[in-house]
N, C-alpha and C. Protein backbone atom coordinates (compact mmCIF):
# COMPACT_ATOMS: atom_id res chain seq x y z
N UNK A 1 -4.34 -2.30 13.42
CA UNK A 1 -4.56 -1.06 12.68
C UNK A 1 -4.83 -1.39 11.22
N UNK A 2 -6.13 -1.32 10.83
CA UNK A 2 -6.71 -0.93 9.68
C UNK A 2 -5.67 -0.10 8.56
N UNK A 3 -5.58 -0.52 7.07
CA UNK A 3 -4.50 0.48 6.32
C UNK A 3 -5.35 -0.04 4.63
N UNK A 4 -5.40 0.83 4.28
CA UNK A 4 -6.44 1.04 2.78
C UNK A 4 -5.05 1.34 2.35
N UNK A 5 -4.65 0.86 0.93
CA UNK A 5 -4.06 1.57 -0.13
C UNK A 5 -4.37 1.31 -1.23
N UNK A 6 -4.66 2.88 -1.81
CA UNK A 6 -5.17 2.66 -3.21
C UNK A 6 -4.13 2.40 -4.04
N UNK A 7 -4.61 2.02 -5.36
CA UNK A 7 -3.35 2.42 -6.77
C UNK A 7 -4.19 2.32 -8.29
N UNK A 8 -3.49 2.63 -8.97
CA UNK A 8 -4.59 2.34 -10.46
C UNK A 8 -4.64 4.32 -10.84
N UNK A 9 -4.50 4.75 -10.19
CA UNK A 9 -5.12 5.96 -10.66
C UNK A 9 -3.97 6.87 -11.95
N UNK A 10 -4.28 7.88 -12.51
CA UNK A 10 -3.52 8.86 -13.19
C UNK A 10 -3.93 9.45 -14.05
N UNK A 11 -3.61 9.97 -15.05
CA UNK A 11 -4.31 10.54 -16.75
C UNK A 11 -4.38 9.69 -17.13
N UNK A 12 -5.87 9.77 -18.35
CA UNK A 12 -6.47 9.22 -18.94
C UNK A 12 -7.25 9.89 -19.51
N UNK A 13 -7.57 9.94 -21.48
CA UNK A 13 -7.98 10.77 -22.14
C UNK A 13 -9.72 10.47 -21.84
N UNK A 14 -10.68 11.61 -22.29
CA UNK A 14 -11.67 11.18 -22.09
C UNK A 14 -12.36 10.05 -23.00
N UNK A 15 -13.22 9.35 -22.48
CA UNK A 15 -13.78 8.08 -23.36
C UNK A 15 -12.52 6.81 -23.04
N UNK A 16 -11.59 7.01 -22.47
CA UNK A 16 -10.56 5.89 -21.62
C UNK A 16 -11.18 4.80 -20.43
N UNK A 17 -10.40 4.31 -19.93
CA UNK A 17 -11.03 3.19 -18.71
C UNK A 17 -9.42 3.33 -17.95
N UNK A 18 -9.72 2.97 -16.36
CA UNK A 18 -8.72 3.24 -15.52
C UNK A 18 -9.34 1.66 -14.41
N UNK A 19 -8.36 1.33 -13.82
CA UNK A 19 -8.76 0.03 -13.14
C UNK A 19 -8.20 0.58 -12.10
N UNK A 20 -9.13 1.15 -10.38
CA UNK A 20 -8.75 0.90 -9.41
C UNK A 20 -8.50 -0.25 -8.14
N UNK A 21 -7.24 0.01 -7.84
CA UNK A 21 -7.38 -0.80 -7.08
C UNK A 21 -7.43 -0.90 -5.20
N UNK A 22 -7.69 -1.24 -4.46
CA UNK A 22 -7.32 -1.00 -3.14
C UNK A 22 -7.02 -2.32 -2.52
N UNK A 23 -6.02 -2.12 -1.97
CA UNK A 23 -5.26 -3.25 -0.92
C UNK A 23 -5.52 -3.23 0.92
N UNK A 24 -6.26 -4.12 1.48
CA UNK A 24 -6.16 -3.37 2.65
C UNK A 24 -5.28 -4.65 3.71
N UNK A 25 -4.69 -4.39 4.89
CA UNK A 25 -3.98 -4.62 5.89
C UNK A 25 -4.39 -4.84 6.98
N UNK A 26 -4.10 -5.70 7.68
CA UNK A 26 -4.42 -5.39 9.52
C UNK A 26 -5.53 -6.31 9.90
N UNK A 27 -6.55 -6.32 9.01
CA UNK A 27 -7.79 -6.85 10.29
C UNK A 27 -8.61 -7.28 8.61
N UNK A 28 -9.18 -8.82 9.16
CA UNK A 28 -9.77 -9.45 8.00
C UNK A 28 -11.16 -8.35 7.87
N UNK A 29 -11.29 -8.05 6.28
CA UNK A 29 -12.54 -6.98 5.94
C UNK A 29 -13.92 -7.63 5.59
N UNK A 30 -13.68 -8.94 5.39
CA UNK A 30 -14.82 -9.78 4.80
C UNK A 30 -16.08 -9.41 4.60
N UNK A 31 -16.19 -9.09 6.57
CA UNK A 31 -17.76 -8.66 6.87
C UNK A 31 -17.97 -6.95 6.66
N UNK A 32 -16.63 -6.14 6.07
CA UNK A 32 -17.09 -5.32 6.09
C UNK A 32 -17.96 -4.45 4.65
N UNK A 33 -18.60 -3.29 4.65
CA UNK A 33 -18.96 -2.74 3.10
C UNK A 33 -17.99 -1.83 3.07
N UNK A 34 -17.54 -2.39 1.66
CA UNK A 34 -15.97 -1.33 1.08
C UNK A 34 -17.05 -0.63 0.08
N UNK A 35 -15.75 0.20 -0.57
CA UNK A 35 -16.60 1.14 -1.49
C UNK A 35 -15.34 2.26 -1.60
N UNK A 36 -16.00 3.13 -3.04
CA UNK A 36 -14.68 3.73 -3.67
C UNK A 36 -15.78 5.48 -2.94
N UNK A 37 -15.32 6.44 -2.74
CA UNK A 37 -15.63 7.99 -2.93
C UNK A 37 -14.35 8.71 -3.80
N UNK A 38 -15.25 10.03 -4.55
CA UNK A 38 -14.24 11.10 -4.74
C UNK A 38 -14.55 12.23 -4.38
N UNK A 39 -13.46 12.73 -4.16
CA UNK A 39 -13.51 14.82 -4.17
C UNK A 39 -12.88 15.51 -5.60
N UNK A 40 -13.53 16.33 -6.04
CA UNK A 40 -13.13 17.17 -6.71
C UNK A 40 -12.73 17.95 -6.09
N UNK A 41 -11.92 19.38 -6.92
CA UNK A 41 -11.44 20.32 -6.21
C UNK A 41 -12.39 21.15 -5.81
N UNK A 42 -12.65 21.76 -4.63
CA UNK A 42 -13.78 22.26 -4.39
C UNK A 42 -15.32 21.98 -4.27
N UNK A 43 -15.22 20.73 -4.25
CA UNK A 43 -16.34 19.89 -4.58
C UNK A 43 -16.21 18.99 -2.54
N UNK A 44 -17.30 18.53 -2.28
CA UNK A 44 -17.65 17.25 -1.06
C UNK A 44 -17.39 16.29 -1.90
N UNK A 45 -16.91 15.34 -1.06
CA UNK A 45 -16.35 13.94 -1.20
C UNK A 45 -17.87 13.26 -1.18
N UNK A 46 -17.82 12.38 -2.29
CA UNK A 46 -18.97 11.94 -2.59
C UNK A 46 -19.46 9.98 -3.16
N UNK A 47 -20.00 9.49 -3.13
CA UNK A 47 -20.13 8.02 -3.05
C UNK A 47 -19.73 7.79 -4.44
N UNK A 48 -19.18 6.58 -4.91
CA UNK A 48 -19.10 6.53 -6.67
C UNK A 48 -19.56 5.09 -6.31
N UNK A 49 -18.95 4.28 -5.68
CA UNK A 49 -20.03 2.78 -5.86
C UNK A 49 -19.27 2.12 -4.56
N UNK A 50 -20.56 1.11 -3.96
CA UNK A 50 -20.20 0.18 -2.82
C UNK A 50 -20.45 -1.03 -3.20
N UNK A 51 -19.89 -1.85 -2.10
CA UNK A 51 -20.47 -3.38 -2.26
C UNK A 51 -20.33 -4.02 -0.85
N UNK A 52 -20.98 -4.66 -0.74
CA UNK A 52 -21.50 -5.17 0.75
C UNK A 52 -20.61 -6.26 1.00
N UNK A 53 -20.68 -7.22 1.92
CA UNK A 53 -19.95 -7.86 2.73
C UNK A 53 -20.49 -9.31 1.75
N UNK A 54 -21.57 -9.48 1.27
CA UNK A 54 -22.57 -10.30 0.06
C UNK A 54 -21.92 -10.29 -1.59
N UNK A 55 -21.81 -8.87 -1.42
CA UNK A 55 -21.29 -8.76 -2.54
C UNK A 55 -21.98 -8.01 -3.62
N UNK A 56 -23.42 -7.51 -3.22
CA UNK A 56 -24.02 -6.62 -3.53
C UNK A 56 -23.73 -5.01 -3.79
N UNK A 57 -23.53 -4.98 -4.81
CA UNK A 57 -23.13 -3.44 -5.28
C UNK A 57 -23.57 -2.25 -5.57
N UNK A 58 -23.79 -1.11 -5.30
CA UNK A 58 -24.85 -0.03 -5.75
C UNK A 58 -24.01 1.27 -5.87
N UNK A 59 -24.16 1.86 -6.96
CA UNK A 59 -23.46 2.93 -7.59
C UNK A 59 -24.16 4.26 -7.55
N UNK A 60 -23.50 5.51 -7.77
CA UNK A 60 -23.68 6.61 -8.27
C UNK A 60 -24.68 7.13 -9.45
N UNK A 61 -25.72 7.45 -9.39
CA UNK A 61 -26.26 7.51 -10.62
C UNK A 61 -25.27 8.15 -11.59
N UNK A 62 -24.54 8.78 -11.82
CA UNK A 62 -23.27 9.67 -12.13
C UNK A 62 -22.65 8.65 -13.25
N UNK A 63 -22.33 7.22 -12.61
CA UNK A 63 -21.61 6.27 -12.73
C UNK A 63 -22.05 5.17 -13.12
N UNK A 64 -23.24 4.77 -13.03
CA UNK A 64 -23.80 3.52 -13.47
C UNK A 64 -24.11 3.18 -15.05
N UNK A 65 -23.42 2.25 -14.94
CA UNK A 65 -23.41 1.88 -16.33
C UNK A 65 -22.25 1.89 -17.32
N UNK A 66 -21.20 2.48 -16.48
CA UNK A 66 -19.92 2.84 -16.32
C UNK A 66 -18.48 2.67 -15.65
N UNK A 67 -19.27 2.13 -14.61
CA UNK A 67 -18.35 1.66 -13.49
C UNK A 67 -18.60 0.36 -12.92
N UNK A 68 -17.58 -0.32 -12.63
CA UNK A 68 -17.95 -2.01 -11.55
C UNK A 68 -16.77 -2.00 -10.77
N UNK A 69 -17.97 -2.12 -9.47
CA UNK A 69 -17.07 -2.30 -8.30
C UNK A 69 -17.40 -4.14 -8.02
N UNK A 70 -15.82 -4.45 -7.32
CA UNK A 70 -15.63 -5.78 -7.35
C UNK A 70 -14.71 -6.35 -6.16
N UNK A 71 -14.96 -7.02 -5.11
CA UNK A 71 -13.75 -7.15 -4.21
C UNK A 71 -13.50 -8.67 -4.34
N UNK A 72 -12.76 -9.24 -3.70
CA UNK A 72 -11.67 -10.60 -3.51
C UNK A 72 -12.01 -10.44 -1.95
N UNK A 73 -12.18 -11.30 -1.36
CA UNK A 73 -12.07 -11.64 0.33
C UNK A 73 -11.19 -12.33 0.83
N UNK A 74 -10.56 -13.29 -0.01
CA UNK A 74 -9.64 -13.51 -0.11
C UNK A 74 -8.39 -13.35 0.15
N UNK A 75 -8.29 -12.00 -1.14
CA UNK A 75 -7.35 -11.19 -0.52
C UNK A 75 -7.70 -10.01 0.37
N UNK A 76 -9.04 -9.90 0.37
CA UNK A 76 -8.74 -8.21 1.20
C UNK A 76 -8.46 -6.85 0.22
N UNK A 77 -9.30 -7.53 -0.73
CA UNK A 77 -9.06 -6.30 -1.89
C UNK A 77 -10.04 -5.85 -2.60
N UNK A 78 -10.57 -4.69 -2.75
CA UNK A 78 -11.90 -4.24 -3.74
C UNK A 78 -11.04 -3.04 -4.79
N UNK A 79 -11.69 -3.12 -6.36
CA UNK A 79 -11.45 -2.98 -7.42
C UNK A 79 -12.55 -2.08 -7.91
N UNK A 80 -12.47 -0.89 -8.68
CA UNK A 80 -13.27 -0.39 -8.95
C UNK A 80 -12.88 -0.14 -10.69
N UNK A 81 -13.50 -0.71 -11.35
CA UNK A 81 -13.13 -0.71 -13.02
C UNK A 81 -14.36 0.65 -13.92
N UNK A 82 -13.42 1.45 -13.88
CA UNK A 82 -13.81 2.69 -14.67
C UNK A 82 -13.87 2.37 -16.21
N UNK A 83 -15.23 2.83 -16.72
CA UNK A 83 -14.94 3.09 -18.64
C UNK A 83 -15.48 3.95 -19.43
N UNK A 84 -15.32 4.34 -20.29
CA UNK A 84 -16.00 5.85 -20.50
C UNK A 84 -16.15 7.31 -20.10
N UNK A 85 -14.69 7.05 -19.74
CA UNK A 85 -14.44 8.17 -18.75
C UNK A 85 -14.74 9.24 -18.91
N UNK A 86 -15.22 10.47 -18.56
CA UNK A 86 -15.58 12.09 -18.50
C UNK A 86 -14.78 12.78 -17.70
N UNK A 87 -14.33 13.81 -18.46
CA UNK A 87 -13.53 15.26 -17.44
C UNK A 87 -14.16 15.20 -15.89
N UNK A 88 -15.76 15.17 -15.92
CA UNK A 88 -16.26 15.32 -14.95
C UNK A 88 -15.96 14.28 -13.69
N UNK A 89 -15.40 12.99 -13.89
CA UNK A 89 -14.96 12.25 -13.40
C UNK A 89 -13.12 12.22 -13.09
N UNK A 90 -12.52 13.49 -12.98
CA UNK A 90 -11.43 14.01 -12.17
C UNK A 90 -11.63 14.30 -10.81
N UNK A 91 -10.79 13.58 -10.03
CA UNK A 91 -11.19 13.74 -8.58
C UNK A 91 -10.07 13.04 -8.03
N UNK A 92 -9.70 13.28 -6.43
CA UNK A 92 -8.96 12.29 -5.76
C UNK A 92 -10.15 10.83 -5.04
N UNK A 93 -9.72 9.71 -5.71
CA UNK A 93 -10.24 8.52 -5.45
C UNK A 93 -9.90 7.89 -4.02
N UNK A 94 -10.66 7.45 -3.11
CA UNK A 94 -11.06 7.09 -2.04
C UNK A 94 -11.52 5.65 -1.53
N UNK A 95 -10.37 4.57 -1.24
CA UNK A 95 -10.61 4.07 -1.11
C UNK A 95 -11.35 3.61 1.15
N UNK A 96 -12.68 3.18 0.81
CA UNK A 96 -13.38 3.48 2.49
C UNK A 96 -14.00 1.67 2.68
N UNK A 97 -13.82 1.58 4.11
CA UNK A 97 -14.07 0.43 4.42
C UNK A 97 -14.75 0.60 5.83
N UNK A 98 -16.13 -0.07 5.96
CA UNK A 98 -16.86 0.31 7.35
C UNK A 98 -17.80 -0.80 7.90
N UNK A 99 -17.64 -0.73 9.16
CA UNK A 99 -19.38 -2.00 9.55
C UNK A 99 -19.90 -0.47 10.49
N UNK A 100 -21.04 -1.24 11.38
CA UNK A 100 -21.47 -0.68 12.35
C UNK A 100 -20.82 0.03 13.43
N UNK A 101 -19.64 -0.21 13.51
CA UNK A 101 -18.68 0.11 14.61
C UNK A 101 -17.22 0.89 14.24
N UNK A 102 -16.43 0.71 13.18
CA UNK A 102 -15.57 1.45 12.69
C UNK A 102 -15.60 1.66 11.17
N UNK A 103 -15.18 2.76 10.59
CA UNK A 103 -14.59 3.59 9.40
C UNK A 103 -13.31 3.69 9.36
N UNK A 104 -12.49 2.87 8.21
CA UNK A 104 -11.78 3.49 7.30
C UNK A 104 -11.60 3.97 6.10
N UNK A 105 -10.24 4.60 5.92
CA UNK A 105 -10.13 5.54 4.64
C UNK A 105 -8.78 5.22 4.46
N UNK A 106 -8.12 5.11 2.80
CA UNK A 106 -7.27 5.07 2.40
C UNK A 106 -6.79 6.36 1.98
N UNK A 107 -5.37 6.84 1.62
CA UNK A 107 -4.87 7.87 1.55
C UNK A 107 -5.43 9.06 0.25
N UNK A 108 -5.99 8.52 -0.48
CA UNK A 108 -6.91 8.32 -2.02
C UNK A 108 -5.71 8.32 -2.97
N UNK A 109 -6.17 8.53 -4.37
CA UNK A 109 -5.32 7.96 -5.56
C UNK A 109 -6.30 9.26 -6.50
N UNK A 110 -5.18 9.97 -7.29
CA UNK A 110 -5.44 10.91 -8.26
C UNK A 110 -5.77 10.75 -9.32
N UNK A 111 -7.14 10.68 -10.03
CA UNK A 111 -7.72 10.49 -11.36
C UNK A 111 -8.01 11.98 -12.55
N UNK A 112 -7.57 12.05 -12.87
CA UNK A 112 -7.67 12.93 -14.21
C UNK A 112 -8.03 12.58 -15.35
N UNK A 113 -8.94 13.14 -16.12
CA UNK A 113 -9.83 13.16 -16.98
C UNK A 113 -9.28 14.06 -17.71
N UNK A 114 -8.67 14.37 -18.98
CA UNK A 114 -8.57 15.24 -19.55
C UNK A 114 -7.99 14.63 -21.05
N UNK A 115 -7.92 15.63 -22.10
CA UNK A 115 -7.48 15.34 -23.58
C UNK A 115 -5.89 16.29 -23.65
């Protein structure tokens, strides 16, 4: 059994940086593409940046230029380093891990944007 856990998240004024992190469990992820999503309130859960099994990364237009996503295979861990943060970037954070054959999801981690 597959187990994502995020951490890193909380308040943070706007124009701040927040370092996520996700830990995952159970089954080596190497080959899989991790990647962070958020939901706003009332909002669809939506892509903020991935990275492939290579290591190839592709972001959010929202987010680029702003954000780096980064994993360890090692450990089994992908990192998503926020900077310049915007209100608009409040959401519950999502840590997701998938190949061709299964999807997971971590419990997400609460980011707030505010002054």
């Amino acid at each position: 059994q597959v187990q994502l856990v995020e951490s890193g998240g909380g308040l943070v004024q706007p124009g701040g940086s927040l370092r996520l992190s996700c830990a995952a469990s159970g089954s080596d992820l190497s080959m899989y593409t991790m990647g962070w999503y958020r939901q706003a309130p009332g909002l669809e859960r939506e892509l903020v940046a991935v990275i492939n099994h290579e290591g190839s990364p592709n972001y959010a237009d929202s987010v680029k230029g702003r954000c780096t996503i980064s994993r360890d295979n090692a450990k089994n861990t992908v990192d998503l380093q926020m900077n310049s943060l915007l209100p608009e970037d409040t959401g519950v954070y999502y840590c997701n891990a998938r190949n061709i054959i299964w999807e997971f999801w971590g419990q997400g981690t609460q980011v707030t944007v505010s002054s």
